[in-house]
Protein backbone atom coordinates (compact mmCIF):
# COMPACT_ATOMS: atom_id res chain seq x y z
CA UNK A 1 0.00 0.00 0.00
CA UNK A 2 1.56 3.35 -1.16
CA UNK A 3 1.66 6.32 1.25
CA UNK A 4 -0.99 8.46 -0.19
CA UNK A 5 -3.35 5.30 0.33
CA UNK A 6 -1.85 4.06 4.02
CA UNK A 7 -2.52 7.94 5.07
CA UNK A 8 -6.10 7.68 3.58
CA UNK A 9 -6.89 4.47 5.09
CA UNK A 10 -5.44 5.73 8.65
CA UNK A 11 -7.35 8.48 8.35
CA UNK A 12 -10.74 6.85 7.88
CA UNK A 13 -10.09 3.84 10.35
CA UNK A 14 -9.58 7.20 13.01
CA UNK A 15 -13.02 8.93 11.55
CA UNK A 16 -14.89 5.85 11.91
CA UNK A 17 -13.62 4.93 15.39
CA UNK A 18 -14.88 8.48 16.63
CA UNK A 19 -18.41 8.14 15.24
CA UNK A 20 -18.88 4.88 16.81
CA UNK A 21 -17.33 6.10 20.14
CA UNK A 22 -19.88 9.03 19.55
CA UNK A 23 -22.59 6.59 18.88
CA UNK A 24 -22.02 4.09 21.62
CA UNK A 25 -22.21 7.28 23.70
CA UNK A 26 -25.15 9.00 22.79
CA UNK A 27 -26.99 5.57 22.65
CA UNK A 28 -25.80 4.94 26.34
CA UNK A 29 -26.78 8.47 27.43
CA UNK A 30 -30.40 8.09 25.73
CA UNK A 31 -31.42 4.84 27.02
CA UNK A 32 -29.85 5.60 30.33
CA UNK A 33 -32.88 4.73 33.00
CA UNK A 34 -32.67 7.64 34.88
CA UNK A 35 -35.27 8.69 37.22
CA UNK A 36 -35.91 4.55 38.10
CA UNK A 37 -35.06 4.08 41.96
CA UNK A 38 -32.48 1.19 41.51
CA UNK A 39 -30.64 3.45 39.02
CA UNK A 40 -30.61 6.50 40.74
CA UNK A 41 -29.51 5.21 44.01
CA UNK A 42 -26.77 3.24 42.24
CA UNK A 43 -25.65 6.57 41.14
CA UNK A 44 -25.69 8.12 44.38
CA UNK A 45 -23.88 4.94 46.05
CA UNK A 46 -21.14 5.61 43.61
CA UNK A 47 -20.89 9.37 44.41
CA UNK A 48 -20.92 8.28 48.03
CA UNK A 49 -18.51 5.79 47.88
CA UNK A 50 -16.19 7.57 46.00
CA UNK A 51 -16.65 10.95 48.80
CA UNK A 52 -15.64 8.46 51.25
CA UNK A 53 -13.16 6.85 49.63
CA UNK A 54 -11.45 10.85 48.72
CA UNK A 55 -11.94 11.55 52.65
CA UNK A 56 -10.50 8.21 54.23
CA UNK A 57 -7.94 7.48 51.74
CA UNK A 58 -6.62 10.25 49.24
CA UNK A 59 -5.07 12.36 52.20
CA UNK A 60 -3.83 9.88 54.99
CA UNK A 61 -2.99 6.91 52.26
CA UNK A 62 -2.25 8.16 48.79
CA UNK A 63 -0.50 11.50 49.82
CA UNK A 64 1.95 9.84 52.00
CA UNK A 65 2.25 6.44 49.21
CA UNK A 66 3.18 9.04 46.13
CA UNK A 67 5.87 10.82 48.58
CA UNK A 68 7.51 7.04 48.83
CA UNK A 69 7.61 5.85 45.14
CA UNK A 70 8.87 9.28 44.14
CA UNK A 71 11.49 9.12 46.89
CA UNK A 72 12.21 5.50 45.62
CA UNK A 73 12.58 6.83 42.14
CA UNK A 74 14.49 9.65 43.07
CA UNK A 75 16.99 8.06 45.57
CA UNK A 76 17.13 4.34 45.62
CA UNK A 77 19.81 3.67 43.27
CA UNK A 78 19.44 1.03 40.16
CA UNK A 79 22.22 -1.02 41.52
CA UNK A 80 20.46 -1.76 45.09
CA UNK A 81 17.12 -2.67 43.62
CA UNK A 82 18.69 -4.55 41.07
CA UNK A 83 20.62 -6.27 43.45
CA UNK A 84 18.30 -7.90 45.83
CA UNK A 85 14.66 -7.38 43.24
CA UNK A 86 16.13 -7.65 39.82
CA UNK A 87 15.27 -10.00 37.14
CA UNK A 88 18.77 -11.63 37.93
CA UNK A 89 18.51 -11.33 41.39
CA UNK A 90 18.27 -14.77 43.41
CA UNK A 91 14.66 -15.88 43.40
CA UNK A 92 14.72 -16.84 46.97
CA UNK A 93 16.47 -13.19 48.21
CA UNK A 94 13.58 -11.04 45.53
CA UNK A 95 10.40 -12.73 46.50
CA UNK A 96 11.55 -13.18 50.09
CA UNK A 97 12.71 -9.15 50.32
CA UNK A 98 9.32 -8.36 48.16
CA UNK A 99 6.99 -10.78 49.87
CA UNK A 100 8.17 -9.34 53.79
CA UNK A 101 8.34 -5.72 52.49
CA UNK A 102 4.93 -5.55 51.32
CA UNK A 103 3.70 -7.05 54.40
CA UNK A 104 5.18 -4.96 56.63
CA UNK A 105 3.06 -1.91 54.76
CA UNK A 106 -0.34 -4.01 55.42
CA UNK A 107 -1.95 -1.14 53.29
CA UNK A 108 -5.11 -1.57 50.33
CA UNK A 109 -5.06 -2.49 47.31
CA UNK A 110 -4.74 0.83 46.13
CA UNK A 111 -2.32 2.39 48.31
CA UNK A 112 0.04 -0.12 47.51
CA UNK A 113 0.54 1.19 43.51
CA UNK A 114 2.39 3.60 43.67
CA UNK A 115 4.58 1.73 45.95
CA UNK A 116 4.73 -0.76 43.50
CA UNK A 117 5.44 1.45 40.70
CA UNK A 118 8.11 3.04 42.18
CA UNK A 119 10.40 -0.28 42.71
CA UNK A 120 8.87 -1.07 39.36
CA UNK A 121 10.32 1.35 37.82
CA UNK A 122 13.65 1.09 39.64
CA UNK A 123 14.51 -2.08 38.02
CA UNK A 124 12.71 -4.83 40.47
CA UNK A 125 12.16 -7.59 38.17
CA UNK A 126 7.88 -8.42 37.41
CA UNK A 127 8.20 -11.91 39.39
CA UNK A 128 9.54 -9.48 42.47
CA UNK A 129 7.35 -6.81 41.92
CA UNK A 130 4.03 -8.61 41.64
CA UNK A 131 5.25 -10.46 45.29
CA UNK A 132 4.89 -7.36 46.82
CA UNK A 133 1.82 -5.88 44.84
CA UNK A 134 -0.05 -9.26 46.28
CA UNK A 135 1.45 -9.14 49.58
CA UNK A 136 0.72 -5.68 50.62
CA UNK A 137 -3.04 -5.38 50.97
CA UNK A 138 -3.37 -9.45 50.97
CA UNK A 139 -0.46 -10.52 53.81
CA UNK A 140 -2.41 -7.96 56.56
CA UNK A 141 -1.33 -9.44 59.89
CA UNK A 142 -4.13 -7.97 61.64
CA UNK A 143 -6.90 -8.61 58.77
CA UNK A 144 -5.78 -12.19 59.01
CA UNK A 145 -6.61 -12.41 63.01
CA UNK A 146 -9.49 -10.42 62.76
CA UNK A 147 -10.43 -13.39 60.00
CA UNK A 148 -9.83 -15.92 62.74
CA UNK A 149 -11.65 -14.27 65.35
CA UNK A 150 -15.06 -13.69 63.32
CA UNK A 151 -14.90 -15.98 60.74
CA UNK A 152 -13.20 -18.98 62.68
CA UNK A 153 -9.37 -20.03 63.50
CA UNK A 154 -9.84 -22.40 60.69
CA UNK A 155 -10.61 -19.65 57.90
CA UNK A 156 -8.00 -17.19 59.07
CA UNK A 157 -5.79 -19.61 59.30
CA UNK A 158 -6.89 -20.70 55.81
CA UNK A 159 -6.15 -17.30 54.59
CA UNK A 160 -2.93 -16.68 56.20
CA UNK A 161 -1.47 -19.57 54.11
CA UNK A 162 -3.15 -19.04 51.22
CA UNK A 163 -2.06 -15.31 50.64
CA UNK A 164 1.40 -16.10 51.16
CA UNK A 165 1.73 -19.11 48.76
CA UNK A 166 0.06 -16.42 46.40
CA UNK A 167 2.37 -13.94 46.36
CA UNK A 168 5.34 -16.50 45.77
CA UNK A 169 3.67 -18.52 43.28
CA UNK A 170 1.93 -15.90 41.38
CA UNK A 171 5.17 -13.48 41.26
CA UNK A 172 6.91 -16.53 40.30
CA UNK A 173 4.17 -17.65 36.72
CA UNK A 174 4.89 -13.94 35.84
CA UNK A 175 8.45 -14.29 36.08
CA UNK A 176 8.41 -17.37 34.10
CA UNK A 177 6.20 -16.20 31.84
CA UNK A 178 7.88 -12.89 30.67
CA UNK A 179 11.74 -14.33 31.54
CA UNK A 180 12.99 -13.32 27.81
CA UNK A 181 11.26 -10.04 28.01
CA UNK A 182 12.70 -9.17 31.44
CA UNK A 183 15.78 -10.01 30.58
CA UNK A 184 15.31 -7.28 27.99
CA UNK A 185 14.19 -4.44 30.25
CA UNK A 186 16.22 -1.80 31.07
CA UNK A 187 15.79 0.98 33.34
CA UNK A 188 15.90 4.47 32.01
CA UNK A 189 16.11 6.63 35.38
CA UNK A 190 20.02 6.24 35.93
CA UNK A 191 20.22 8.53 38.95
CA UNK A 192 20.85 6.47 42.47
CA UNK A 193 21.16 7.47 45.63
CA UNK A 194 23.81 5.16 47.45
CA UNK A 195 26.34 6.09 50.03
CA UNK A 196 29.02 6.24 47.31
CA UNK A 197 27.71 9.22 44.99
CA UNK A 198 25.68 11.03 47.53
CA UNK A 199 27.81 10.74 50.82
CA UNK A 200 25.20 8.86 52.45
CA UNK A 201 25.44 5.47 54.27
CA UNK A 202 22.90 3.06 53.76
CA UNK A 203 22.05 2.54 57.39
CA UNK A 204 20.51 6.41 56.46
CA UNK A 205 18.54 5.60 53.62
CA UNK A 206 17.06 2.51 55.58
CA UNK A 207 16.17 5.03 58.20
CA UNK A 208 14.91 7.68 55.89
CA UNK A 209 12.35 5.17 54.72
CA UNK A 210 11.61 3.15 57.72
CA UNK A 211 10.46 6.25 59.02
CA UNK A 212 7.99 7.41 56.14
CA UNK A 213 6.38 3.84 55.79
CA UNK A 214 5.88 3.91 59.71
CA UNK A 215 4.54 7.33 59.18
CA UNK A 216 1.94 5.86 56.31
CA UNK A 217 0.95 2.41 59.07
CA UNK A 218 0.75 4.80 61.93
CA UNK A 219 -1.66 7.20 60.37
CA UNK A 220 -4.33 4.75 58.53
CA UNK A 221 -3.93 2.69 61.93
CA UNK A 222 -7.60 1.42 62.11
CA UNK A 223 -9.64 0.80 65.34
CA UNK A 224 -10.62 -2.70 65.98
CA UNK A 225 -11.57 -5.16 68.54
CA UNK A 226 -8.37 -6.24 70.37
CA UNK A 227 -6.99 -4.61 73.54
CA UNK A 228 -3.39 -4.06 72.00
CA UNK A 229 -4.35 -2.79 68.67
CA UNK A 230 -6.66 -0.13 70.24
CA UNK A 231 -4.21 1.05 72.96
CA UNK A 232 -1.60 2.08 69.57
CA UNK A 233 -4.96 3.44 68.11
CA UNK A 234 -5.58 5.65 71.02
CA UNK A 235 -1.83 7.11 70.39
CA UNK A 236 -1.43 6.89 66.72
CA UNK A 237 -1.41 10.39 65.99
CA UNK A 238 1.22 11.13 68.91
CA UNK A 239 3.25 8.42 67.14
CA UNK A 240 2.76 9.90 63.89
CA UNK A 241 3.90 13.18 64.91
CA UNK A 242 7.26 11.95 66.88
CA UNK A 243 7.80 10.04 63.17
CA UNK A 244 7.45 13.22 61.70
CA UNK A 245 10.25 14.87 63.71
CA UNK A 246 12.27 12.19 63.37
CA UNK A 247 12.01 12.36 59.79
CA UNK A 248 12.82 16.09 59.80
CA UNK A 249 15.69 15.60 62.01
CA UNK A 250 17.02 12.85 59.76
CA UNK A 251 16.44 15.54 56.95
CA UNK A 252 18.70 18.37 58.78
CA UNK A 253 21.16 15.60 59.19
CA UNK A 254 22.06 13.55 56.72
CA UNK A 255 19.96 15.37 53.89
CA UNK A 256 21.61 19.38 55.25
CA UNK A 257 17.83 20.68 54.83
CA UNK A 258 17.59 24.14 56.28
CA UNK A 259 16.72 24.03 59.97
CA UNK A 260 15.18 27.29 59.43
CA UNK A 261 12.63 25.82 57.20
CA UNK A 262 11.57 22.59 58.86
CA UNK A 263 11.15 24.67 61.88
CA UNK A 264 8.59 27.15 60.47
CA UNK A 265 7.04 24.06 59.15
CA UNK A 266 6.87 22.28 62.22
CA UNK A 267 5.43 25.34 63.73
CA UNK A 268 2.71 25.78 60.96
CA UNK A 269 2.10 21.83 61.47
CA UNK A 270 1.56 21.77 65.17
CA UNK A 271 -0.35 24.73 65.11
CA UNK A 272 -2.86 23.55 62.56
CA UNK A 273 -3.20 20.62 64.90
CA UNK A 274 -4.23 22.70 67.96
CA UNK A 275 -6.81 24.63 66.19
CA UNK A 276 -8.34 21.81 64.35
CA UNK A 277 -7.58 18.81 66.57
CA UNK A 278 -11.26 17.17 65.13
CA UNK A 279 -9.23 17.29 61.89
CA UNK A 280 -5.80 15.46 61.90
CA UNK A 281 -6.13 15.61 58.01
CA UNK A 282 -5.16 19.52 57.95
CA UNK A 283 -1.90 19.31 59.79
CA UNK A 284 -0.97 15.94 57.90
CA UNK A 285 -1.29 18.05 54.37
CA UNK A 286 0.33 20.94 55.78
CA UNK A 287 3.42 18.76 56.64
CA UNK A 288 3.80 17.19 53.08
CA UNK A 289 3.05 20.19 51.21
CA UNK A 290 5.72 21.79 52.94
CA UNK A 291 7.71 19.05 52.56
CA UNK A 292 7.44 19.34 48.83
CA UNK A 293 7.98 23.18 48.74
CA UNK A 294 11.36 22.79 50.48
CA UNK A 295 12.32 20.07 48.28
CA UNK A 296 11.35 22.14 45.00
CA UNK A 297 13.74 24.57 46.56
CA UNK A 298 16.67 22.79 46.62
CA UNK A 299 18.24 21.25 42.72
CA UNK A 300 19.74 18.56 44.64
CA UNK A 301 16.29 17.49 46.19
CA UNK A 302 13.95 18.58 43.17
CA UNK A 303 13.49 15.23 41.81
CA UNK A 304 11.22 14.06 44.99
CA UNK A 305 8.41 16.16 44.20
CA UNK A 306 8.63 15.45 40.31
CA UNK A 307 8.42 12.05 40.68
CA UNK A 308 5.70 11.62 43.04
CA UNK A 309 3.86 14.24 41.33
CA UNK A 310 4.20 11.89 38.27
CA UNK A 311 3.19 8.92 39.93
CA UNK A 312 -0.01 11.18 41.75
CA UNK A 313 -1.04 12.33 38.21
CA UNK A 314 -1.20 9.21 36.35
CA UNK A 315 -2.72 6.70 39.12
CA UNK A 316 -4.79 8.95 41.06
CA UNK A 317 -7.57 9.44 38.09
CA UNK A 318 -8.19 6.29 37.43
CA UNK A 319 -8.68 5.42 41.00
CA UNK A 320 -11.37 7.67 41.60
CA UNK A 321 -12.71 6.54 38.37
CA UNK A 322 -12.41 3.32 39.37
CA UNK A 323 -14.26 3.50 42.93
CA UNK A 324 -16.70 5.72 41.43
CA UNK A 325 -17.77 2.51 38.46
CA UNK A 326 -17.01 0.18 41.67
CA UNK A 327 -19.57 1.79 43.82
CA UNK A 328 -21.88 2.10 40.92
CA UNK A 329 -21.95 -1.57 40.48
CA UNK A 330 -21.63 -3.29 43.99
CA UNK A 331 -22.09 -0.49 46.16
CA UNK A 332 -20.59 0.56 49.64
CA UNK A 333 -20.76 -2.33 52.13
CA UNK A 334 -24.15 -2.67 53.42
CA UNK A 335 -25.85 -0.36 50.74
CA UNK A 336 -26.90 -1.85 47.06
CA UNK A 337 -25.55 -0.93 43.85
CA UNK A 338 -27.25 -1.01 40.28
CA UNK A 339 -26.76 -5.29 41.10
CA UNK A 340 -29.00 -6.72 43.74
CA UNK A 341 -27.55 -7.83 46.70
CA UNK A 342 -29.67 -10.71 46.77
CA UNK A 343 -28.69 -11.73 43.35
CA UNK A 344 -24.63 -11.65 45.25
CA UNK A 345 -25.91 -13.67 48.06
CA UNK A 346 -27.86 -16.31 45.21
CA UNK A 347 -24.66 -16.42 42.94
CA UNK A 348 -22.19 -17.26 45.79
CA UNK A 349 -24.28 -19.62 47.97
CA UNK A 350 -23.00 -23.14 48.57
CA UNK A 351 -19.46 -24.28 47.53
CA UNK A 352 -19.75 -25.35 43.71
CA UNK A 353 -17.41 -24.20 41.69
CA UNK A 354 -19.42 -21.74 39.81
CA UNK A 355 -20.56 -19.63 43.13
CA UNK A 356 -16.70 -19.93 43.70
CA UNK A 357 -15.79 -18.55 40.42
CA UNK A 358 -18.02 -15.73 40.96
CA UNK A 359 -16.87 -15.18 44.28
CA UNK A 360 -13.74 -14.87 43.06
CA UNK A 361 -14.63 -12.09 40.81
CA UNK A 362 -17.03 -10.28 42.45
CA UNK A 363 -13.59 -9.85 44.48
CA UNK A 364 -11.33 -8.90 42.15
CA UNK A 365 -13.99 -6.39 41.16
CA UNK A 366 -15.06 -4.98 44.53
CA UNK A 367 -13.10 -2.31 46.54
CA UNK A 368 -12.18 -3.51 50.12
CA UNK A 369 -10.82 -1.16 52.64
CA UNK A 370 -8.74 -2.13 54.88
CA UNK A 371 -10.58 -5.24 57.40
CA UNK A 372 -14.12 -4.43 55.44
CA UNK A 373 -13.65 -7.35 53.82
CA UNK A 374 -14.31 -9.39 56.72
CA UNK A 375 -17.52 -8.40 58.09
CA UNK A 376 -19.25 -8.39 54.33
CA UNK A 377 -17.98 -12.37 54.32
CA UNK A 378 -19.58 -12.52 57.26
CA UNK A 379 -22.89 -11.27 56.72
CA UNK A 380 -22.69 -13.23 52.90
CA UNK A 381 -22.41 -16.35 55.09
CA UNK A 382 -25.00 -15.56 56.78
CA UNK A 383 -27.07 -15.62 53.84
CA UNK A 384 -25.80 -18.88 52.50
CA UNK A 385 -22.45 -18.03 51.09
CA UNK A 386 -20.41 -21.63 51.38
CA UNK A 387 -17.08 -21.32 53.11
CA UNK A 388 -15.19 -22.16 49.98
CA UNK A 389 -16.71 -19.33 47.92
CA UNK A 390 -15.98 -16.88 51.21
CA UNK A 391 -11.92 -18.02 51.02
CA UNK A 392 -12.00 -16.85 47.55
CA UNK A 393 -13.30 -13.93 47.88
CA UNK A 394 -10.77 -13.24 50.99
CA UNK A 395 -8.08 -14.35 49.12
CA UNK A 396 -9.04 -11.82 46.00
CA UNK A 397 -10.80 -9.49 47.31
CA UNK A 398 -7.92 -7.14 49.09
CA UNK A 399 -5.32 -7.74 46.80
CA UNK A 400 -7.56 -6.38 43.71
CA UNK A 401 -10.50 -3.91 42.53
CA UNK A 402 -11.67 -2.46 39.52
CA UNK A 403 -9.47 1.10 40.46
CA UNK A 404 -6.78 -1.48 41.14
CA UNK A 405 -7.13 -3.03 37.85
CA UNK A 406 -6.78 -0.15 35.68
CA UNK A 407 -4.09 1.79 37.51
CA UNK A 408 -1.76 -1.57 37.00
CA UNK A 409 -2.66 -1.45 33.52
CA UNK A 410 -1.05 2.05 33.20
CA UNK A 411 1.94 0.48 34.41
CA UNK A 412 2.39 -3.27 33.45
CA UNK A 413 0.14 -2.97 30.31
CA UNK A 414 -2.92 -4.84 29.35
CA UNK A 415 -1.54 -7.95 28.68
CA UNK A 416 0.49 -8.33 31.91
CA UNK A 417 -2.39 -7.30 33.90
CA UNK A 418 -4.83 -9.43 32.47
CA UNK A 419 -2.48 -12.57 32.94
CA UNK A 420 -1.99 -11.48 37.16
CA UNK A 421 -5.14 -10.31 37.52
CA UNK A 422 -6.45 -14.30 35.83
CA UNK A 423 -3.93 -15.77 38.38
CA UNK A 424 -4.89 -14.37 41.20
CA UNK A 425 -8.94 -15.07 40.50
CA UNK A 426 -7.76 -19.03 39.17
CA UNK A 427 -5.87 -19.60 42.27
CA UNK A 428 -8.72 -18.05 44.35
CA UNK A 429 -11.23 -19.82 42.75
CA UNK A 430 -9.21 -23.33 42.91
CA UNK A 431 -8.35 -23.20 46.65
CA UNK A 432 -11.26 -21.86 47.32
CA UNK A 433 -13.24 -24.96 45.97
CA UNK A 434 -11.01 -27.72 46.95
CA UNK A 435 -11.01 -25.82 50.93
CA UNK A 436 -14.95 -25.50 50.28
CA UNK A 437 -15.46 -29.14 49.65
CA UNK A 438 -12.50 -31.03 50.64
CA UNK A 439 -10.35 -29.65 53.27
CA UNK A 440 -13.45 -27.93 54.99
């Protein structure tokens, strides 16, 4: 085909793509059944879902998860991530360092992206990288005994086992899977940040994020029914604060950040926190704003905010989008969405394999908050749900969601996301059935 035709031919095949996109849209708009009940509180359910979702989780989860991957793009070097979660990297060190990392966060399946795309982008290899994308909202310490204690010692135990075969088995398909094309990727941000260019020892750089990941735990701590767990509930803000200074003192340090600075925005921090104290949300944007501003001040330190703005810009979008479709659908936990909840409850009852198929996707699909998903098991069970259907959808449910879904498509790419997000819902759907009907 000569040029003037390929041109032609582009052209059209563009032309006719927009009218039908225009069509599919205006047909969808007119037959839209607005003003029906079910369809109009669907719609609200989505707008309130996704309110909640920007109050609870943008500010105290996001904010603080965007500030991590850009500091891992900006100062982790190549060579360290490549050393212990590189494609070449020994399997047992990546998924063990990956698997324990991402457990330590215990964080949703959303706050755990840009997390992921930061080591992701570093070099970690996809067998490494998917190990901790699982591990972090599924491997949740307390969502596992919180599991036992409602559910039964034998489900949360169920769980606990299950989640962690999944994030070795499942990061190690992928890895097996795309081996030639891994071998293949390079990473194009060559700036580290090791002791050896920057003057800084590692034991600092451990510190420096030890301190904002216990900053991100500490402030989405959650209460819940268990004496110990409440009493660092009670304090978490106290906790979060002494982080904070910490973290600035670690900055003056090793980092030579003006004292000057950090001081006028500890002031501005604590004093936003006296005058709003029903709002911990104020002070906590105050600090990483200013944290930003100081860093866009300094060349050496202007990277940080770049990067995390990046990451905020292309994931947080589609989230929202995502939660808002989500909430649409399915609903906020104990509220109905455009689908039925008794139509759920029919679908998933007993342990067959097709209500554990569906359970399995109704999981992937669903947003879970952190220990949500435990009570909506519970009152699904209550309605008939089998137990092997209810392991599937614990075992899916955290670790993915529709928001989920399409921000890992911005960074793996379809393909690659289709394939983990199958795996996760076939192994879900597999143990599920054979703990449903032969192990329960």
């Amino acid at each position: 085909m000569n040029t003037p035709l390929r041109e032609l031919y582009s052209s059209n095949a563009r032309e006719t793509k927009l009218l039908l996109l225009m069509l599919a849209a205006f047909l969808l708009i007119y037959f839209m059944p607005a003003g029906t009940a079910r369809f109009d509180n669907a719609l609200l359910e989505a707008v309130r879902l996704t309110h909640w979702y920007a109050k609870e989780h943008v500010i105290l989860c996001l904010l603080p998860a965007f500030l991590i991957a850009g500091a891992m793009s900006s100062y982790i070097s190549q060579g360290a991530v490549m050393r212990y979660l590189g494609p070449d990297a020994p399997k047992v060190v990546a998924f063990s360092v990956a698997s324990v990392s991402g457990t330590l966060l215990a964080v949703c399946s959303c706050t755990v992206l840009p997390l992921f795309g930061g080591i992701y982008k570093r070099g970690a290899g996809l067998g490494a990288a998917i190990a901790f994308l699982y591990s972090g909202p599924a491997i949740n310490i307390m969502a596992v005994v919180v599991t036992a204690k409602v559910l039964g010692a034998e489900m949360g135990l169920a769980r606990a086992i299950g989640a962690i075969l999944f994030a070795l088995v499942i990061g190690a398909i992928m890895h097996l899977i795309y081996r030639k094309e891994e071998a293949q990727r390079t990473v194009k941000n060559k700036r580290g940040f090791t002791g050896e260019d920057l003057d800084k020892p590692m034991s600092a750089i451990v510190l420096f994020f030890a301190l904002m990941v216990a900053i991100l735990v500490f402030a989405n701590w959650a209460a819940a029914d268990s004496p110990v767990w409440m009493q660092v509930y009670h304090w978490k803000w106290q906790m979060t604060g002494l982080l904070s200074i910490a973290l600035g003192g670690l900055l003056v340090w090793r980092w030579q950040w003006p004292k000057t600075q950090l001081l006028i925005l500890a002031a501005a921090v604590a004093l936003a926190a006296m005058m709003v104290p029903a709002a911990p949300e104020l002070p906590f944007v105050i600090g990483i704003a200013g944290l930003m501003l100081i860093a866009t001040l300094r060349e050496q330190d202007r990277e940080w905010p770049t990067q995390s703005w990046d990451f905020a810009k292309q994931i947080l979008p589609l989230l929202l989008a995502g939660v808002f479709v989500a909430g649409f659908a399915l609903g906020r936990p104990g509220h109905e969405g455009i689908i039925p909840s008794e139509w759920v409850a029919l679908a998933v009852g007993g342990n067959t394999l097709a209500s554990t198929v569906i359970a399995s996707v109704l999981g992937a699909l669903m947003y879970f908050s952190t220990l949500t998903e435990v009570p909506i098991v519970e009152a699904l069970m209550g309605a008939g749900m089998g137990k092997g259907p209810a392991l599937a959808l614990l075992l899916a449910g955290p670790a993915l969601s529709l928001p989920n879904m399409l921000v890992i498509r911005t960074i793996l790419g379809t393909q690659k996301t289709l394939v983990y997000c199958s795996l996760v819902v076939l192994m879900s759907t597999v143990t599920g059935f054979i703990y449903g009907n032969w192990w329960s």
